[in-house]
C-alpha atoms as a PDB file:
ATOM      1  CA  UNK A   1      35.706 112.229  53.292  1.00  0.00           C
ATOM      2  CA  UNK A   2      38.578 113.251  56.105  1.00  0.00           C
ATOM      3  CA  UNK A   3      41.518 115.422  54.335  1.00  0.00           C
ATOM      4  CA  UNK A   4      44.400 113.573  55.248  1.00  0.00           C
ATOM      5  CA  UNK A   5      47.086 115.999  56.235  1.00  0.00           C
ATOM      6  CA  UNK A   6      50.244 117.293  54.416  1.00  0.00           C
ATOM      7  CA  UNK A   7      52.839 118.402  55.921  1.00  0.00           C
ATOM      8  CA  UNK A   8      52.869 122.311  54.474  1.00  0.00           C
ATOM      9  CA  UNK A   9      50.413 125.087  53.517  1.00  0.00           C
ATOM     10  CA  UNK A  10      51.310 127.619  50.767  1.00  0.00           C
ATOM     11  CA  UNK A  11      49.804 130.582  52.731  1.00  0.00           C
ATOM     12  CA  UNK A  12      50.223 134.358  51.676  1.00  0.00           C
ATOM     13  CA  UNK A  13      53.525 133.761  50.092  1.00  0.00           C
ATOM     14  CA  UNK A  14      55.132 131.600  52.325  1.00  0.00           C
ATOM     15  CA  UNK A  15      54.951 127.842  53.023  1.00  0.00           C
ATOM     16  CA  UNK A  16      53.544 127.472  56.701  1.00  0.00           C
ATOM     17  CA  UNK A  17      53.025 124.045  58.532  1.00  0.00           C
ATOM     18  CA  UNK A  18      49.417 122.495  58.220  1.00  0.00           C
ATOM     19  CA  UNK A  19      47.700 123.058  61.317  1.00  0.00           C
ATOM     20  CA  UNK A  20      48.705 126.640  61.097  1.00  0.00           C
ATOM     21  CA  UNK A  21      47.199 128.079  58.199  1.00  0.00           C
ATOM     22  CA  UNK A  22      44.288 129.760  59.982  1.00  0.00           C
ATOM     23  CA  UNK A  23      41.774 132.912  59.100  1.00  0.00           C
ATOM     24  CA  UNK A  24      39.664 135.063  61.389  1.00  0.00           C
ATOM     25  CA  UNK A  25      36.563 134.321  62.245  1.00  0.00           C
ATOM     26  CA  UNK A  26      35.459 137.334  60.725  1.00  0.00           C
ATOM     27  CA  UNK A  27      37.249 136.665  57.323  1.00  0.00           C
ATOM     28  CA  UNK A  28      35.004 138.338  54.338  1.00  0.00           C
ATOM     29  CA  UNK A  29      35.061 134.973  52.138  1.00  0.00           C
ATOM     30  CA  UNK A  30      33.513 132.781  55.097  1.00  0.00           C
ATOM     31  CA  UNK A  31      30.369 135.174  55.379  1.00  0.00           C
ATOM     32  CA  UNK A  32      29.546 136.114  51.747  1.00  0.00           C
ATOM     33  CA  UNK A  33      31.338 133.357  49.576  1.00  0.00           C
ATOM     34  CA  UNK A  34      33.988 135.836  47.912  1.00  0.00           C
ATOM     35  CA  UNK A  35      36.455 133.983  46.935  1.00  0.00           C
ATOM     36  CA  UNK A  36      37.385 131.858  44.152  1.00  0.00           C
ATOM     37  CA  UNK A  37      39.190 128.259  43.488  1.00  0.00           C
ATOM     38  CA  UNK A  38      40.912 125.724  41.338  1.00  0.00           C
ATOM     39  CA  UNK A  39      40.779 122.341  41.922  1.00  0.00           C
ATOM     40  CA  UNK A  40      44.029 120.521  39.592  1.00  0.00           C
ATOM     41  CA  UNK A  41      45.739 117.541  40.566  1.00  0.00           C
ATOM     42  CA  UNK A  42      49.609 115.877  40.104  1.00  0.00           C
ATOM     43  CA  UNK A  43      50.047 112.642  38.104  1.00  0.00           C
ATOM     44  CA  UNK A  44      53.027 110.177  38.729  1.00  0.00           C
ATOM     45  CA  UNK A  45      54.746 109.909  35.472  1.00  0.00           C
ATOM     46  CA  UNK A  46      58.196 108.000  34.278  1.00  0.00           C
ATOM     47  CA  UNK A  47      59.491 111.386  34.761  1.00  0.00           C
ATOM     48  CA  UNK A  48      58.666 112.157  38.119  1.00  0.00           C
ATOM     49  CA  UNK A  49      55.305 113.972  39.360  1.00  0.00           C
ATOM     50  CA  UNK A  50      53.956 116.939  36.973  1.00  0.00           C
ATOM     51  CA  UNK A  51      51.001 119.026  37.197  1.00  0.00           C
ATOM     52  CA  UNK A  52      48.057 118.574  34.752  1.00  0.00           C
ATOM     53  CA  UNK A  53      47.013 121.885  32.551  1.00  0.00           C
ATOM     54  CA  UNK A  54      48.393 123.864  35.476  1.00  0.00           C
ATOM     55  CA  UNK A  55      48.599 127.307  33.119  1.00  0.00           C
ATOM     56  CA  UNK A  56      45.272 126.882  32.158  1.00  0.00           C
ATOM     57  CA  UNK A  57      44.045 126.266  35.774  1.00  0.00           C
ATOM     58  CA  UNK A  58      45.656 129.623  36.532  1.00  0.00           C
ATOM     59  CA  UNK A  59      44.560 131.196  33.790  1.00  0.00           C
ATOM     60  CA  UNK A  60      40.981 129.973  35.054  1.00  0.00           C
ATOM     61  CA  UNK A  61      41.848 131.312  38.635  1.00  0.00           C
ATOM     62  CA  UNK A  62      42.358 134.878  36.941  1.00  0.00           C
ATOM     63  CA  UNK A  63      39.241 135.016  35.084  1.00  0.00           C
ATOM     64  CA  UNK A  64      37.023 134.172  37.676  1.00  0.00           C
ATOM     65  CA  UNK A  65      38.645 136.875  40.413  1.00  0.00           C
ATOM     66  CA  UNK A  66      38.384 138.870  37.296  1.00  0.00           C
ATOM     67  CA  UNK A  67      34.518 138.512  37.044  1.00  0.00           C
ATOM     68  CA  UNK A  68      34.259 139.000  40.564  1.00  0.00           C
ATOM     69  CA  UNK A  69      36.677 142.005  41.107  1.00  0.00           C
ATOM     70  CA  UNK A  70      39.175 140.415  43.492  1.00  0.00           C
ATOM     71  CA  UNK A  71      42.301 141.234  43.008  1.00  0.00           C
ATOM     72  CA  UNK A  72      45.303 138.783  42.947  1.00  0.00           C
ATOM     73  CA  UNK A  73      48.369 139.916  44.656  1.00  0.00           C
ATOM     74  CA  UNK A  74      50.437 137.450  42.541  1.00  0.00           C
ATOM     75  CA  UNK A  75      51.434 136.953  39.106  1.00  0.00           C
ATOM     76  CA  UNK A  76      50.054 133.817  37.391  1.00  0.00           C
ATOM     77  CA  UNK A  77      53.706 132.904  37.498  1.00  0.00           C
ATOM     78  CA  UNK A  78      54.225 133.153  41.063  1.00  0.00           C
ATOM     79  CA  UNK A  79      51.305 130.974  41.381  1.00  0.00           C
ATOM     80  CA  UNK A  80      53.092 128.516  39.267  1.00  0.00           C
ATOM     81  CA  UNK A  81      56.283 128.682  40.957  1.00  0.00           C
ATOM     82  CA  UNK A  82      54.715 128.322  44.374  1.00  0.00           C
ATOM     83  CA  UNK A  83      52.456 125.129  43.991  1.00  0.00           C
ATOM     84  CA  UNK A  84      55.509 123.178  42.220  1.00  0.00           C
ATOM     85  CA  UNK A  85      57.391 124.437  45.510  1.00  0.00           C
ATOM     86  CA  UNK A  86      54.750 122.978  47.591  1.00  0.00           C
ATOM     87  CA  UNK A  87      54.373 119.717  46.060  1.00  0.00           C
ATOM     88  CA  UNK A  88      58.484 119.565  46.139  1.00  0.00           C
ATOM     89  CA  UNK A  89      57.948 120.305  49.832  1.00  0.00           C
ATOM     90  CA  UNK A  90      55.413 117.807  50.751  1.00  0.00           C
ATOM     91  CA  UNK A  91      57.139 115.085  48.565  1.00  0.00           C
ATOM     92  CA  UNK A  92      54.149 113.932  46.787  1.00  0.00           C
ATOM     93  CA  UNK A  93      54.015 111.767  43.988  1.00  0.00           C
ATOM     94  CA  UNK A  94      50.527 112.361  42.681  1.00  0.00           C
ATOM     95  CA  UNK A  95      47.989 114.679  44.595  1.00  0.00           C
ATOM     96  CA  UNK A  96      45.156 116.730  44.409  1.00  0.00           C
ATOM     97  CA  UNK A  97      45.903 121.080  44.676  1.00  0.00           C
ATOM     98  CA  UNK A  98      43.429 123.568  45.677  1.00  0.00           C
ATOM     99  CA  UNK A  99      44.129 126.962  45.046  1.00  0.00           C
ATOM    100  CA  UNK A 100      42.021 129.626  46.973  1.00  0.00           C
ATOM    101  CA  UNK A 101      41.603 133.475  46.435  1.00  0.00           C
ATOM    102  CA  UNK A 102      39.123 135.101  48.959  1.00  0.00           C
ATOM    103  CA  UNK A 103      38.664 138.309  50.712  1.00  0.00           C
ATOM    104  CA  UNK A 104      39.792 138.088  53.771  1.00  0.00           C
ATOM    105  CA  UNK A 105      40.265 140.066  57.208  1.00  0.00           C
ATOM    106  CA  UNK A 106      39.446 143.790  57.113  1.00  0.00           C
ATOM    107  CA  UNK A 107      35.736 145.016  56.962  1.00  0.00           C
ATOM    108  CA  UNK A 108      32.459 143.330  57.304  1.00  0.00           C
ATOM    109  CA  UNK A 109      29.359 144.265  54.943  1.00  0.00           C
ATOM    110  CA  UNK A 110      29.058 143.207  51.554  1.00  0.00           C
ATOM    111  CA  UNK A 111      30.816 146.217  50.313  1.00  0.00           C
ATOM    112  CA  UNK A 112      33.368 144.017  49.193  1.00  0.00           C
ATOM    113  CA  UNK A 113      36.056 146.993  48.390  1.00  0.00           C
ATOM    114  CA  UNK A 114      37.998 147.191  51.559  1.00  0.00           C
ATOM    115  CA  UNK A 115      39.018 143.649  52.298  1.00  0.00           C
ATOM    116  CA  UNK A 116      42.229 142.436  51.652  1.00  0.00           C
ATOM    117  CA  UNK A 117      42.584 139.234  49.173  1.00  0.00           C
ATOM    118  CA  UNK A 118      44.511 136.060  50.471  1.00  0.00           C
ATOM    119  CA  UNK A 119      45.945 133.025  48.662  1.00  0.00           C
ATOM    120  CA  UNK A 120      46.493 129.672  49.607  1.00  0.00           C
ATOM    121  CA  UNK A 121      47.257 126.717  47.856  1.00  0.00           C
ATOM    122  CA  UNK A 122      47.087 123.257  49.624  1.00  0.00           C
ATOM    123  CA  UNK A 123      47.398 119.736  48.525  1.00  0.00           C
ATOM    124  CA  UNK A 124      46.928 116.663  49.899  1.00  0.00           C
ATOM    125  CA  UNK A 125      46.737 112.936  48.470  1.00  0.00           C
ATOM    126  CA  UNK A 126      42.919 112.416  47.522  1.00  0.00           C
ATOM    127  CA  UNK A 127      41.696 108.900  45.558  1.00  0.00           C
ATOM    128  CA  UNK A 128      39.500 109.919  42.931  1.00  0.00           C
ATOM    129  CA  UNK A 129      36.152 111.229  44.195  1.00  0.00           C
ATOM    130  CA  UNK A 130      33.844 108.873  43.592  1.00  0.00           C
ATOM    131  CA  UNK A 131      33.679 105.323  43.148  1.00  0.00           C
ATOM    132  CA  UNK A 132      33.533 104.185  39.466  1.00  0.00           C
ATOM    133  CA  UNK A 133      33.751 100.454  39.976  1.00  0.00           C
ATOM    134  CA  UNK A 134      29.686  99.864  39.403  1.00  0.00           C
ATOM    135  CA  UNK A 135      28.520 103.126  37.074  1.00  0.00           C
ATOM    136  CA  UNK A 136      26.950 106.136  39.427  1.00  0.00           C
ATOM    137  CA  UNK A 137      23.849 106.463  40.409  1.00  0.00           C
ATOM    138  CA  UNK A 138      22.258 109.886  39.029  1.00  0.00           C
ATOM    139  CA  UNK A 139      19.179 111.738  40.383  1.00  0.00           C
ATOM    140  CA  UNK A 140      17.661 114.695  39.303  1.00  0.00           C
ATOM    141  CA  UNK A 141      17.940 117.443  41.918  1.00  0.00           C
ATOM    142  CA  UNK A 142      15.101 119.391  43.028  1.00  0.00           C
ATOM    143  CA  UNK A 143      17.608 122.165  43.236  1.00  0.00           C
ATOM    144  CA  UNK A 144      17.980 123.966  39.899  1.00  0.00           C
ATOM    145  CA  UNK A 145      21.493 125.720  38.832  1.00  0.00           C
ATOM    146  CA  UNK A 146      22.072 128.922  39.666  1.00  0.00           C
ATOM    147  CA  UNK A 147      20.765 131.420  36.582  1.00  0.00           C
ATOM    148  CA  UNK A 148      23.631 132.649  34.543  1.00  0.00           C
ATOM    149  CA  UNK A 149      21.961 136.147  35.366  1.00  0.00           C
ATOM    150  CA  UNK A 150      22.776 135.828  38.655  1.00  0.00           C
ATOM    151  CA  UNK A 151      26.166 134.027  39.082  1.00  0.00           C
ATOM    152  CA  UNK A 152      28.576 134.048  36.309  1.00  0.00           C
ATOM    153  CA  UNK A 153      28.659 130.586  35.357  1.00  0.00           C
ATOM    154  CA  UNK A 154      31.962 130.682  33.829  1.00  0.00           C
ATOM    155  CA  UNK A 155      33.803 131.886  37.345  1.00  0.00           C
ATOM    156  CA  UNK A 156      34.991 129.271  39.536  1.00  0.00           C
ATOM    157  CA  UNK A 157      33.406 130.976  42.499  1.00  0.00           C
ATOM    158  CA  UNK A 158      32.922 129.468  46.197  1.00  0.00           C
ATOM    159  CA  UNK A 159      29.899 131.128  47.220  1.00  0.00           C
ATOM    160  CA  UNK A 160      27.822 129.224  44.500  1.00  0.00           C
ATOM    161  CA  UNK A 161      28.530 125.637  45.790  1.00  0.00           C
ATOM    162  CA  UNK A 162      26.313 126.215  48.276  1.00  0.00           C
ATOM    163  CA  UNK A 163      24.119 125.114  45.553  1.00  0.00           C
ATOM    164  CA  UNK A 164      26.095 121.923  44.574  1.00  0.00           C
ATOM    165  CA  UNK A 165      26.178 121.244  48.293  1.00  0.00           C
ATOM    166  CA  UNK A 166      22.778 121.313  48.385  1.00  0.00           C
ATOM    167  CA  UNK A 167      22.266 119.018  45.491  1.00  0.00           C
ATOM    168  CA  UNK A 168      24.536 116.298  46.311  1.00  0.00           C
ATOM    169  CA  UNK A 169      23.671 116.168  50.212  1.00  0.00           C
ATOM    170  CA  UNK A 170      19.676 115.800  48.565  1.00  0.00           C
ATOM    171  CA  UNK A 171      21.167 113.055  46.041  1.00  0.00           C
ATOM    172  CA  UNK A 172      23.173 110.934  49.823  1.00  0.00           C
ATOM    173  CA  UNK A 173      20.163 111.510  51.826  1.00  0.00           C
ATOM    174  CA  UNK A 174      18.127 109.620  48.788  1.00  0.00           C
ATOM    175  CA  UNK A 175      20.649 106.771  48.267  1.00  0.00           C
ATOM    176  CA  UNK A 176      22.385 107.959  45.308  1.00  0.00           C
ATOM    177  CA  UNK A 177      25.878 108.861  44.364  1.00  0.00           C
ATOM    178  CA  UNK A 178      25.724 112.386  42.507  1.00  0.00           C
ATOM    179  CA  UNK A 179      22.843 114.697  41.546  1.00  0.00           C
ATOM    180  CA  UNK A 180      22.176 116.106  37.940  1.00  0.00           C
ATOM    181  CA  UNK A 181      21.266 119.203  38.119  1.00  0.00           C
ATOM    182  CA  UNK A 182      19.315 121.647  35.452  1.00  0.00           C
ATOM    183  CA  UNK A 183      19.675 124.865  34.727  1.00  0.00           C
ATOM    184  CA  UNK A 184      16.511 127.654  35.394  1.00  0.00           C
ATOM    185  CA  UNK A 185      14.871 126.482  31.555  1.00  0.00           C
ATOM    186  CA  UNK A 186      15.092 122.891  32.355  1.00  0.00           C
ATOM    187  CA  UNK A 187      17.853 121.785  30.370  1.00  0.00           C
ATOM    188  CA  UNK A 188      20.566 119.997  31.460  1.00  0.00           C
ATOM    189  CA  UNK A 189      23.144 121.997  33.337  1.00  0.00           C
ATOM    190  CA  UNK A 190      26.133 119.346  34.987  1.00  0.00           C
ATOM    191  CA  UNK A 191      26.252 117.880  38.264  1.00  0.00           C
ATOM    192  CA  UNK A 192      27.085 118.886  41.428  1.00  0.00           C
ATOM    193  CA  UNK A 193      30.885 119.485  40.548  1.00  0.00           C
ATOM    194  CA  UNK A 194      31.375 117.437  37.369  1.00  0.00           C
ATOM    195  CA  UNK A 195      30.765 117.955  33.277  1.00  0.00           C
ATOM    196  CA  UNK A 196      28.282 115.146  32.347  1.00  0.00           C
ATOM    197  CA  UNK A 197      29.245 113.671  28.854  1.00  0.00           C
ATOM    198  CA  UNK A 198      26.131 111.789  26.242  1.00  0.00           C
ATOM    199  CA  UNK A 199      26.855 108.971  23.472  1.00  0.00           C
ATOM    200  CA  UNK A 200      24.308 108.390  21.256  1.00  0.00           C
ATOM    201  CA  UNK A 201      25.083 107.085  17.841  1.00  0.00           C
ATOM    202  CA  UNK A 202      28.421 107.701  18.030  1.00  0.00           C
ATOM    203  CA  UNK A 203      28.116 111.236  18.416  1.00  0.00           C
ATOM    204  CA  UNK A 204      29.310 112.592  21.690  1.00  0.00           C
ATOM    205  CA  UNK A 205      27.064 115.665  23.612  1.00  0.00           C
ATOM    206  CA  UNK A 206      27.934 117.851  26.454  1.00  0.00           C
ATOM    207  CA  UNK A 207      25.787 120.834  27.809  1.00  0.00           C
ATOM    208  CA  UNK A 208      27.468 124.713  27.202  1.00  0.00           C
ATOM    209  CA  UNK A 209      28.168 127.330  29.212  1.00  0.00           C
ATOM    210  CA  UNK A 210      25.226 129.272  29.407  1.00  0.00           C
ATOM    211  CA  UNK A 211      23.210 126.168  30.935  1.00  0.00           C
ATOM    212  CA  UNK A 212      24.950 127.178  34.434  1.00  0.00           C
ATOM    213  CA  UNK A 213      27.735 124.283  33.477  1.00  0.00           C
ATOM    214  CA  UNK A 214      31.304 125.205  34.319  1.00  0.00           C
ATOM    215  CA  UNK A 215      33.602 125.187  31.454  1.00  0.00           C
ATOM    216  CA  UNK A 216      35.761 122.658  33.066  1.00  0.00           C
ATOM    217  CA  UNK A 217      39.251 121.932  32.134  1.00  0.00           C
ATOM    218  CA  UNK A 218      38.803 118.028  31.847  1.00  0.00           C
ATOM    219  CA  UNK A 219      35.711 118.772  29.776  1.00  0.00           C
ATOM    220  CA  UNK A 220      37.913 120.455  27.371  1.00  0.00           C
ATOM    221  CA  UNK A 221      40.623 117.838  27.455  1.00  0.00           C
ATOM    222  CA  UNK A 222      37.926 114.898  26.752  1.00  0.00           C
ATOM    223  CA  UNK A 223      36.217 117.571  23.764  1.00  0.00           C
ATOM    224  CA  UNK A 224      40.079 117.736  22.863  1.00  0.00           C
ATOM    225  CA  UNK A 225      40.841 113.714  23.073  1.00  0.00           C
ATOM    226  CA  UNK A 226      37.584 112.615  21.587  1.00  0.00           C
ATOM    227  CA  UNK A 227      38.317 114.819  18.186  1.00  0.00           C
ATOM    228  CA  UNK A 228      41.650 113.456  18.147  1.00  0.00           C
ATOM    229  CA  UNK A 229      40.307 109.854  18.147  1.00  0.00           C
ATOM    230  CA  UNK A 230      37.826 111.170  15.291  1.00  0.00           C
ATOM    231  CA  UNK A 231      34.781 111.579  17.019  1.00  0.00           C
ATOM    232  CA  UNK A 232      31.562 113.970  16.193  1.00  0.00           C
ATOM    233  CA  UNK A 233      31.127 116.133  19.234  1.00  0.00           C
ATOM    234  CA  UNK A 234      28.375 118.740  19.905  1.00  0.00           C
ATOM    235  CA  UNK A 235      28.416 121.735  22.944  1.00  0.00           C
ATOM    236  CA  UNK A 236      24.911 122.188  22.468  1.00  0.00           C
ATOM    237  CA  UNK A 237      21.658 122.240  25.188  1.00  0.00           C
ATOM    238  CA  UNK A 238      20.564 118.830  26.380  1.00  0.00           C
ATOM    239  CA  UNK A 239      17.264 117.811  27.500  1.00  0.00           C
ATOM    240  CA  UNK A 240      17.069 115.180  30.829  1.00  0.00           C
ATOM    241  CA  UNK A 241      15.421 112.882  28.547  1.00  0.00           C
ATOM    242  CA  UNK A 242      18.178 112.509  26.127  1.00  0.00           C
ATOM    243  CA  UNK A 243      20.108 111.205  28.713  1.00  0.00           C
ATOM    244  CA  UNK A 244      17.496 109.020  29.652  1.00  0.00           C
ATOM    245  CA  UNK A 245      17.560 107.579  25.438  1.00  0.00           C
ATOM    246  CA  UNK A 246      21.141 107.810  25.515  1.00  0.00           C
ATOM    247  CA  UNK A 247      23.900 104.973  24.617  1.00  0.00           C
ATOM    248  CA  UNK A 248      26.076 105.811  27.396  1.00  0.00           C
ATOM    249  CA  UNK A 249      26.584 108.458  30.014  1.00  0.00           C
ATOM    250  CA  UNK A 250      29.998 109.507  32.020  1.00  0.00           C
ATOM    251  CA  UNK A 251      30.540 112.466  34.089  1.00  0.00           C
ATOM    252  CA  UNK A 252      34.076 114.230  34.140  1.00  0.00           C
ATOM    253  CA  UNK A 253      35.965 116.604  36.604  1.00  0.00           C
ATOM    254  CA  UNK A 254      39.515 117.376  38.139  1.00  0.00           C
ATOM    255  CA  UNK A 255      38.659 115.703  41.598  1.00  0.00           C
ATOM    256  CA  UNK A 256      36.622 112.702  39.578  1.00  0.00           C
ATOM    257  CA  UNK A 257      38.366 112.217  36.290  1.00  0.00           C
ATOM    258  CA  UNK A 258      36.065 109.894  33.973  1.00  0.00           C
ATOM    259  CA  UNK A 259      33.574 108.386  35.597  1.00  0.00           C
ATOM    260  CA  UNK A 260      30.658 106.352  33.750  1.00  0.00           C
ATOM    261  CA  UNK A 261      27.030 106.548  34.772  1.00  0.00           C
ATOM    262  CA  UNK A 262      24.919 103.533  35.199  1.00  0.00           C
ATOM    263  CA  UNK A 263      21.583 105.043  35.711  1.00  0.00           C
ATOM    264  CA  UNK A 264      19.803 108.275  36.036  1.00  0.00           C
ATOM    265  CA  UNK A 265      16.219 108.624  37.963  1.00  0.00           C
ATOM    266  CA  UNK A 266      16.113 104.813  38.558  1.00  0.00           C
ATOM    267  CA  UNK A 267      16.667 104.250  34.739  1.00  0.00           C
ATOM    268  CA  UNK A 268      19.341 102.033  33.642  1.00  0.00           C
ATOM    269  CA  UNK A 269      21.423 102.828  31.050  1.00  0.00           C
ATOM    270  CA  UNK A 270      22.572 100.167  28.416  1.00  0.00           C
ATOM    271  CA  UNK A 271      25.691  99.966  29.958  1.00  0.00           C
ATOM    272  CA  UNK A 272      27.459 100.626  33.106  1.00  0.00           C
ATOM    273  CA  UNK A 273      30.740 101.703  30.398  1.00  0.00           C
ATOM    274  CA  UNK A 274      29.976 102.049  27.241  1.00  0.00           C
ATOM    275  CA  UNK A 275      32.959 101.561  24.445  1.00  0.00           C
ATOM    276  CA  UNK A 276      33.470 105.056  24.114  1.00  0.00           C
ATOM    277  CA  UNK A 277      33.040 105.785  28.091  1.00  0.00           C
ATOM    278  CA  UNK A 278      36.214 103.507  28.131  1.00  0.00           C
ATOM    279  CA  UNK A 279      38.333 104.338  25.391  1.00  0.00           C
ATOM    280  CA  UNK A 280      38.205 108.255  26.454  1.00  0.00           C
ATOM    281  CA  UNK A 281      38.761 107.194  29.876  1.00  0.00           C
ATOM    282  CA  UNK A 282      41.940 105.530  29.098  1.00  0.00           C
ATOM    283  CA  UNK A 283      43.113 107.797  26.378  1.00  0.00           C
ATOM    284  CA  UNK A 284      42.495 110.511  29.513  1.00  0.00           C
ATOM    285  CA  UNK A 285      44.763 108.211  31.926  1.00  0.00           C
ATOM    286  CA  UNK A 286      47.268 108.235  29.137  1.00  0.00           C
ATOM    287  CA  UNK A 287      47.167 112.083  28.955  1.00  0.00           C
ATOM    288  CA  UNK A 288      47.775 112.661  32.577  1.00  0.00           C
ATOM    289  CA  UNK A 289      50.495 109.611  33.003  1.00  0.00           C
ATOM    290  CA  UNK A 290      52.566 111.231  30.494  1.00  0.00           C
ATOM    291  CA  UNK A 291      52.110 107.556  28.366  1.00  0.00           C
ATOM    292  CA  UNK A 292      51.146 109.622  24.988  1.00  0.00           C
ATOM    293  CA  UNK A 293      53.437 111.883  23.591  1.00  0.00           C
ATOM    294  CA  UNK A 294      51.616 113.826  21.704  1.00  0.00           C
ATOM    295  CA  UNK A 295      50.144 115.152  25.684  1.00  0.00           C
ATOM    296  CA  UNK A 296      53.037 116.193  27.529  1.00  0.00           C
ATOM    297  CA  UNK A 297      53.008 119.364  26.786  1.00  0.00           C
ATOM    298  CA  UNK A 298      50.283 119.313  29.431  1.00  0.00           C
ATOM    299  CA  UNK A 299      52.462 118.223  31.825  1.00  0.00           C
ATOM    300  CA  UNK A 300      54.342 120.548  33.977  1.00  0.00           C
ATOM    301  CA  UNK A 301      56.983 118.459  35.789  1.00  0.00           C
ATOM    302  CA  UNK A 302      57.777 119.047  39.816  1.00  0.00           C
ATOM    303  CA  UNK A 303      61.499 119.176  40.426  1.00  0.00           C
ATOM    304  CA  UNK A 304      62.523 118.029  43.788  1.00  0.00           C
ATOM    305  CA  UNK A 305      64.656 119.784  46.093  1.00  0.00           C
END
């Protein structure tokens, strides 16, 4: 999918046109994967365009340079002042942001001590990322998640998605839409960038942390939404067969928002939406619209210059 161009870059602490925000070729991040990312998006509301969970995004960006030992050079509230400037700048309504941390320019080896970190944030307007009309089409990836042992699971690291990358060109080469992935024991880890979400009885399931799944911020706010609406939900290890026996399936992420699966491995599911599958996803659209109240503090609004 082409990015279709903005008109500004925050780059470094300054906002620099498009086409300009460039690295060396021998930039640390684009040989070893150091670096880490957030991917959060802007909702139109009645009051103008705001930012979804942006502190907790941030808060995510920290912990995962934590885990790796990069060092930000800004403040979580510089980082906050700075992507509200950018979306200001490029006038968007609703977008999606990514926010990058990665050793850059300075020394080559994987002695990763004496390269300088850089920080960009981008954002561009980007239609949900996949197509939800029909249910996805799951497969099972030959690829298994990275062990926890290996890669912290719990940092939003870029390095990794060579994995997910991986996965999901297996799952297109095959015909499908997304891959499932499990983790090294065989349980169910997530997909190749997105939470996946089981109903069965009522009862709604989603796979932990230390299955290799990424504690994602729109997994918490569906946990979050579902409890409010008074359903049971369970963190807890799933097995690929209990999505095979389940009632309904969705998957969930920044970049995909609530998506419902229609099959897995060639198996259909009951149905393509299940009643659940749509009542989170609008209670979700509400969230991020501003629509319910009881939400907004969610919302951080853009002010235009």
């Amino acid at each position: 999918m082409a990015i279709p161009e903005s008109s500004v870059i925050w780059f470094d602490g300054a906002l620099v046109p498009w086409q300009e925000a460039r690295v060396h070729v021998l930039t640390h991040a684009l040989h070893y994967g150091t670096g880490v990312l957030e991917g959060t998006r802007v909702f139109e509301t009645a009051d103008g365009p705001a930012v979804f969970r942006l502190d907790e995004h941030l808060a995510r960006l920290e912990r995962s340079a934590r885990m790796l030992r990069i060092e930000l050079p800004y403040s979580r509230e510089e980082l906050s002042a700075a992507t509200l400037a950018l979306v200001a700048a490029n006038g968007h309504r609703s977008c999606y942001l990514r926010h990058l941390a990665f050793l850059g320019y300075g020394s080559m080896g994987l002695d990763m001590r004496h390269s300088p970190t850089s920080v960009s944030i981008a954002s561009w307007e980007w239609p949900a990322y996949l197509a939800a009309e029909r249910g996805l089409r799951l497969m099972t990836s030959s690829w298994r998640r990275t062990d926890p042992n290996s890669v912290p699971p719990a940092a939003k690291a870029t390095g990794p998605y060579l994995n997910s990358a991986l996965a999901r060109r297996e799952a297109s080469d095959a015909g499908f839409d997304e891959a499932l992935l499990l983790a090294p024991d065989g349980t169910v880890s997530e997909c190749s960038s997105e939470n996946v979400f089981t109903v069965r009885d009522g009862v709604l399931r989603t796979p932990p942390g230390s299955a290799g799944a990424l504690e994602g911020i729109t997994q918490d706010t569906l946990l979050t939404l579902a409890r409010d609406l008074g359903v049971e939900v369970r963190v807890e290890d799933l097995l690929r067969s209990d999505l095979y026996a389940a009632d309904e399936v969705f998957v969930s992420g920044t970049a995909a928002g609530v998506v419902p699966v229609a099959s897995l491995d060639n198996r259909e599911l009951p149905s393509a939406e299940g009643e659940l599958t749509k009542k989170l996803g609008e209670a979700y659209r509400a969230a991020v619209s501003g629509a319910d109240a009881r939400y907004r503090h969610w919302l951080t609004p853009v002010q235009s210059s």
